[in-house]
C-alpha atoms as a PDB file:
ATOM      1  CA  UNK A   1     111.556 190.148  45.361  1.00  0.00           C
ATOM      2  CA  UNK A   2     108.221 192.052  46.656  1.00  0.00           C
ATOM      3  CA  UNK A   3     108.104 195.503  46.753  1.00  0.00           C
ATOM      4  CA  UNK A   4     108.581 196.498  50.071  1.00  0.00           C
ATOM      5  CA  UNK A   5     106.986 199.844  51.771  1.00  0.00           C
ATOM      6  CA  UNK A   6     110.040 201.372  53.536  1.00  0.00           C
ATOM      7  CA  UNK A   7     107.870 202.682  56.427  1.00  0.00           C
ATOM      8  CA  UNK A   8     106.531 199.010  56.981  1.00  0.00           C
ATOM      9  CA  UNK A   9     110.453 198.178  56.804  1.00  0.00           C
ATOM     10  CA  UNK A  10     111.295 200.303  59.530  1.00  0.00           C
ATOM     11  CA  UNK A  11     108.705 199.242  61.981  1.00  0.00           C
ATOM     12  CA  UNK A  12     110.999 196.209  63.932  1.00  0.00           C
ATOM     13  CA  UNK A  13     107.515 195.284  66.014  1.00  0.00           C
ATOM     14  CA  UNK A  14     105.164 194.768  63.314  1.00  0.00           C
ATOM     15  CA  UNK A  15     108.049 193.055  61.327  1.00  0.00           C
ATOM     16  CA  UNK A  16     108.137 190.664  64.492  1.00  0.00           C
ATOM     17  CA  UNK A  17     104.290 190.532  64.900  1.00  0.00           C
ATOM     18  CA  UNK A  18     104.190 189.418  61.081  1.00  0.00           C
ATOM     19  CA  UNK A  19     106.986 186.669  61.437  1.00  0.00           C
ATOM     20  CA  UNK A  20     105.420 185.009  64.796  1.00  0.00           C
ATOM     21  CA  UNK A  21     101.460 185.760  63.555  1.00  0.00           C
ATOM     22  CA  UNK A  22     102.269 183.267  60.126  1.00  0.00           C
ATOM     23  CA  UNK A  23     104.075 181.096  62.497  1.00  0.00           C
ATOM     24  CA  UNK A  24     100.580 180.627  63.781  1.00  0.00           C
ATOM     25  CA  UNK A  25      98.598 180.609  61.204  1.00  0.00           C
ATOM     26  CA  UNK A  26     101.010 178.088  59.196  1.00  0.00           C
ATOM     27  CA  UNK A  27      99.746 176.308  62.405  1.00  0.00           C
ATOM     28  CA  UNK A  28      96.199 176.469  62.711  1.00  0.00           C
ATOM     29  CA  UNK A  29      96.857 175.558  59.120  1.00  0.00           C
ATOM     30  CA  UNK A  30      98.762 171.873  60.123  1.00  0.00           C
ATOM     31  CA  UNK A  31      95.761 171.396  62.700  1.00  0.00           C
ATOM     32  CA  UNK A  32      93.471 171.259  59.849  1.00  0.00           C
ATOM     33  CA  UNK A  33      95.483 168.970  57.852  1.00  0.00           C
ATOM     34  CA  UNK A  34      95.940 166.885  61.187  1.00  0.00           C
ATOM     35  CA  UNK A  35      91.837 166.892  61.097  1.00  0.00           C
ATOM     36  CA  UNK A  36      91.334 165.645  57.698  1.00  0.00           C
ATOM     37  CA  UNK A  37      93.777 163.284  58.192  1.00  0.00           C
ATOM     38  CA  UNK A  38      92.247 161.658  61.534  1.00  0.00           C
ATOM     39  CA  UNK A  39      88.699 162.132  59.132  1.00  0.00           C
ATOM     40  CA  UNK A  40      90.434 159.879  56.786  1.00  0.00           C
ATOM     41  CA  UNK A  41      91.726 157.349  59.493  1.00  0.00           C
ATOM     42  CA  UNK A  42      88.680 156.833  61.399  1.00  0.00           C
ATOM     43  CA  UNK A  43      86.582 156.946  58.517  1.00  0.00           C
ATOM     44  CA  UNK A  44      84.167 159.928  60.830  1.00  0.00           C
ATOM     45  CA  UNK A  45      82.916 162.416  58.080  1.00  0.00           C
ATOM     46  CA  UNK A  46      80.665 165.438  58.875  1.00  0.00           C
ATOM     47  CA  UNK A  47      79.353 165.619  55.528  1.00  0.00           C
ATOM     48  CA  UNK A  48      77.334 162.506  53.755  1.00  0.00           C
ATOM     49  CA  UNK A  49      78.912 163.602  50.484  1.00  0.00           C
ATOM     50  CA  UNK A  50      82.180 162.713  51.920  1.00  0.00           C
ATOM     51  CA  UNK A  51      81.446 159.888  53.822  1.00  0.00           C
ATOM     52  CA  UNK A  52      79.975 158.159  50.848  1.00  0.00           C
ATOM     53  CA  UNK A  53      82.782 158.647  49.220  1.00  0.00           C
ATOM     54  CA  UNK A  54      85.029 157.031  51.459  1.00  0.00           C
ATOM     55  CA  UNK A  55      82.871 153.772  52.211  1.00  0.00           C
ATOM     56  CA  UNK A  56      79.132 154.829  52.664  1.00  0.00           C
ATOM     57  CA  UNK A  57      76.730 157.243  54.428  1.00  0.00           C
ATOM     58  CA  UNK A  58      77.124 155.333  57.898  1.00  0.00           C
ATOM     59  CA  UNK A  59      80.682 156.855  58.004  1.00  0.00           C
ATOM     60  CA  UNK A  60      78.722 160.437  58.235  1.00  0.00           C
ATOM     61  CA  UNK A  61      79.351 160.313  62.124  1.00  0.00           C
ATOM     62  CA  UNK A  62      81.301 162.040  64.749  1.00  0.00           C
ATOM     63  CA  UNK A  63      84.670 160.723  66.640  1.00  0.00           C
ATOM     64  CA  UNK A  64      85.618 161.488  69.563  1.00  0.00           C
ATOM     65  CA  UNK A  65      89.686 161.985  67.900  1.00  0.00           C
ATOM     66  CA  UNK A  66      88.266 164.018  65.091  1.00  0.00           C
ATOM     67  CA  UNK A  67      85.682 166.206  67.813  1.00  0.00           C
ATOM     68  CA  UNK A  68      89.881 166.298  70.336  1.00  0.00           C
ATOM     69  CA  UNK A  69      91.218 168.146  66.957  1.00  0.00           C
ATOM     70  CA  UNK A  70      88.295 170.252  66.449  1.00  0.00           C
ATOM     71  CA  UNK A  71      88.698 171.726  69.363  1.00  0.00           C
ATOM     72  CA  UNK A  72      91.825 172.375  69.051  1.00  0.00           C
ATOM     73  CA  UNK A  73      91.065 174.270  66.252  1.00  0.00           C
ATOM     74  CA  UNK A  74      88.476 176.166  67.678  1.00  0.00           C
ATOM     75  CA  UNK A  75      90.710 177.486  70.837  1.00  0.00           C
ATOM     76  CA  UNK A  76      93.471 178.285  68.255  1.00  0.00           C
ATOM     77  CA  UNK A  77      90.232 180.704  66.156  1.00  0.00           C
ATOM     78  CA  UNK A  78      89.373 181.937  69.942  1.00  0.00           C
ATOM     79  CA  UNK A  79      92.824 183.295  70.731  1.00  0.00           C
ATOM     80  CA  UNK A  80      94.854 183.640  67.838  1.00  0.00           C
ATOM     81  CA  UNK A  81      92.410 185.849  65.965  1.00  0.00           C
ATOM     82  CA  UNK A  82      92.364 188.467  68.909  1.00  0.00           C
ATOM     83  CA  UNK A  83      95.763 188.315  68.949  1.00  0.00           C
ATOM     84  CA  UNK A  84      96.208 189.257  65.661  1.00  0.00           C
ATOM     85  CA  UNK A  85      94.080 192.315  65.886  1.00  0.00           C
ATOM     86  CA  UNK A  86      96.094 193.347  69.252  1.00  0.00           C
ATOM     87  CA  UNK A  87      99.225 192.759  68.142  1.00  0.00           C
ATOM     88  CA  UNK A  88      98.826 194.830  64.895  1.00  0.00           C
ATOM     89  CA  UNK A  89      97.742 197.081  66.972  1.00  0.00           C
ATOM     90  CA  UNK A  90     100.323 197.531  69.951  1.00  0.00           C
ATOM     91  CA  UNK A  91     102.778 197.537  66.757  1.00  0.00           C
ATOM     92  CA  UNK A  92     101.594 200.978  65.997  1.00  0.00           C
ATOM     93  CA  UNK A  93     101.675 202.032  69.453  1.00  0.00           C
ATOM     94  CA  UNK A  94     105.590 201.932  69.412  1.00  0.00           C
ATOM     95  CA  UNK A  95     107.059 199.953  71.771  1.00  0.00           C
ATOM     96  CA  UNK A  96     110.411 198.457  72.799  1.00  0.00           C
ATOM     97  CA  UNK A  97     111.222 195.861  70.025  1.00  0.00           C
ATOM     98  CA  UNK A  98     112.628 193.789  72.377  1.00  0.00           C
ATOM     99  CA  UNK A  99     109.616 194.106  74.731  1.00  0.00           C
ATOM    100  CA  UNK A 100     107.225 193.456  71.481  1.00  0.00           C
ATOM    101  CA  UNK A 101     109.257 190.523  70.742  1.00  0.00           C
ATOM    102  CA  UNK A 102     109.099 188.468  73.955  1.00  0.00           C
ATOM    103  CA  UNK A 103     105.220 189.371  73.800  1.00  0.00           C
ATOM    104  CA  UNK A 104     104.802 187.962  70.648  1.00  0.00           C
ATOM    105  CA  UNK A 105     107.197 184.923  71.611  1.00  0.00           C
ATOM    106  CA  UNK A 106     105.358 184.129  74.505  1.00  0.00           C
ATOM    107  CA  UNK A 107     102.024 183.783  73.065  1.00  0.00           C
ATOM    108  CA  UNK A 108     103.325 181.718  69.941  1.00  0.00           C
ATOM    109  CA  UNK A 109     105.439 178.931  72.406  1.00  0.00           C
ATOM    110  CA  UNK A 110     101.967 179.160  74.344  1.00  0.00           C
ATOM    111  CA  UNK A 111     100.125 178.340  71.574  1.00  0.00           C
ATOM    112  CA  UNK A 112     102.254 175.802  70.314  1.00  0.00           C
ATOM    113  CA  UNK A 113     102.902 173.834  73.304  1.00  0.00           C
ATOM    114  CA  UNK A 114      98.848 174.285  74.190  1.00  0.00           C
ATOM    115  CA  UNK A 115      98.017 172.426  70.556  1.00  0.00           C
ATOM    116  CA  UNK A 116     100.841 170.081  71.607  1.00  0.00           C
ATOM    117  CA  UNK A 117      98.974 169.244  74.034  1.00  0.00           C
ATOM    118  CA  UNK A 118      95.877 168.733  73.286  1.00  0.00           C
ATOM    119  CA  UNK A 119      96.694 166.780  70.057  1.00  0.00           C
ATOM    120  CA  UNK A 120      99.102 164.233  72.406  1.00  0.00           C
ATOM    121  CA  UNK A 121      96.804 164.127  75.219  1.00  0.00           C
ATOM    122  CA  UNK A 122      99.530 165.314  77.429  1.00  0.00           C
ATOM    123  CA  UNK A 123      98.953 165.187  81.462  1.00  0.00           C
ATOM    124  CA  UNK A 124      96.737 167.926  82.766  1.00  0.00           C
ATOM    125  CA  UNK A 125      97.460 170.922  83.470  1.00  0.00           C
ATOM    126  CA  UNK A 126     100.197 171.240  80.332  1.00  0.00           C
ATOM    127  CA  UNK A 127      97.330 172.457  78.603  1.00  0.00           C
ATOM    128  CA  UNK A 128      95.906 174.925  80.984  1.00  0.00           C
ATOM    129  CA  UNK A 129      99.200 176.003  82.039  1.00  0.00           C
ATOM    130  CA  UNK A 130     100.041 176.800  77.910  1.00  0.00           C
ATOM    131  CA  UNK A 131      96.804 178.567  77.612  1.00  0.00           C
ATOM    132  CA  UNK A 132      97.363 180.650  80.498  1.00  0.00           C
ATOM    133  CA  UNK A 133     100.921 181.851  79.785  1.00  0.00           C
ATOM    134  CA  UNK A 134      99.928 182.760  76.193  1.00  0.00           C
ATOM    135  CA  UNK A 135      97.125 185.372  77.851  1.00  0.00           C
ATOM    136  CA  UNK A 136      99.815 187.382  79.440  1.00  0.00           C
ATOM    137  CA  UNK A 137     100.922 188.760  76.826  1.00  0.00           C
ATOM    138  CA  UNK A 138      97.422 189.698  75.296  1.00  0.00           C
ATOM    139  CA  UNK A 139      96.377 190.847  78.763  1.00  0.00           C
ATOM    140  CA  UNK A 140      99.468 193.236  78.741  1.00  0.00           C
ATOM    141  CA  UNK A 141      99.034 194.553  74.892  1.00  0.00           C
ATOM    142  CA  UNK A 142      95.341 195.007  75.512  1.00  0.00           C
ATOM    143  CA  UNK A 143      95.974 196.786  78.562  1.00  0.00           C
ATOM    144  CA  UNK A 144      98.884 199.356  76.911  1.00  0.00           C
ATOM    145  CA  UNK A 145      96.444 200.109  73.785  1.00  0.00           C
ATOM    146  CA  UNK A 146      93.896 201.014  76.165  1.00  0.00           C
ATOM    147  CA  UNK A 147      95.479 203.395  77.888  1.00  0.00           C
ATOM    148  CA  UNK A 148      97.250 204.710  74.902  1.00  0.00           C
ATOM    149  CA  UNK A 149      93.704 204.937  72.974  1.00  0.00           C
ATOM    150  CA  UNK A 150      91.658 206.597  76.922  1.00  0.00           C
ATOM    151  CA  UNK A 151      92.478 209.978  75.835  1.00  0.00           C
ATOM    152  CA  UNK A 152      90.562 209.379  72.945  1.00  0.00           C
ATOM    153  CA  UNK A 153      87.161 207.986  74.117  1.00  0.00           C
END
């Protein structure tokens, strides 16, 4: 068992933001597999190391299914990172656990369902719809560390 700081044990919210932030990252994780693995299928390699490799330097191309799961990946660095910074820090700025929770709920379903559909091609505006419900909640946090930090400035 890992030794456990008691403080950090105490603090419901950043216990929260920890479960739901490796929930993400375990997912920008599978989108990276899920790259390599369309890579592998369409034989479209960014590197001419790998391509010859697997079959020969004209496999050093681009896809347009490989460029789809990029970008994926890219949205996930573009909003989960910042979340992770806000989140940590609304956790310190205690508030309501149960409040903290649905934040940090809100933005992983959004995430989720937003890679969901991207990956499945899934009828507009799933996507836009995802991504936009998972800013709330980063909106809000931003917002409440602001004016818990104004004093300050």
């Amino acid at each position: 068992r890992a030794a456990r700081s008691p403080k950090m044990m105490e603090n419901k919210v950043f216990l929260s933001f920890t479960f739901y932030s490796t929930i993400l990252i375990l997912k920008m994780y599978v989108v990276a597999i899920i790259t390599g693995q369309v890579r592998l299928r369409k034989r479209a390699f960014a590197n001419p190391e790998d391509a010859l490799r697997n079959g020969g330097v004209q496999f050093c191309r681009e896809d347009p299914d490989v460029e789809r799961c990029r970008r994926a990946h890219r949205n996930d660095m573009e909003n989960i990172f910042p979340f992770l910074f806000l989140g940590a820090i609304y956790s310190l700025l205690d508030p309501s656990p149960a409040v903290a929770r649905i934040h940090f709920l809100i933005f992983c379903m959004g995430r989720i369902i937003h890679t969901i559909a991207y990956l499945l091609r899934l009828r507009a505006p799933t996507r836009s719809v995802a991504y936009g419900v998972a800013q709330l909640p980063c909106f809000s946090m931003a917002l409440q560390i602001l004016l818990a930090t104004t004093p300050y400035w």
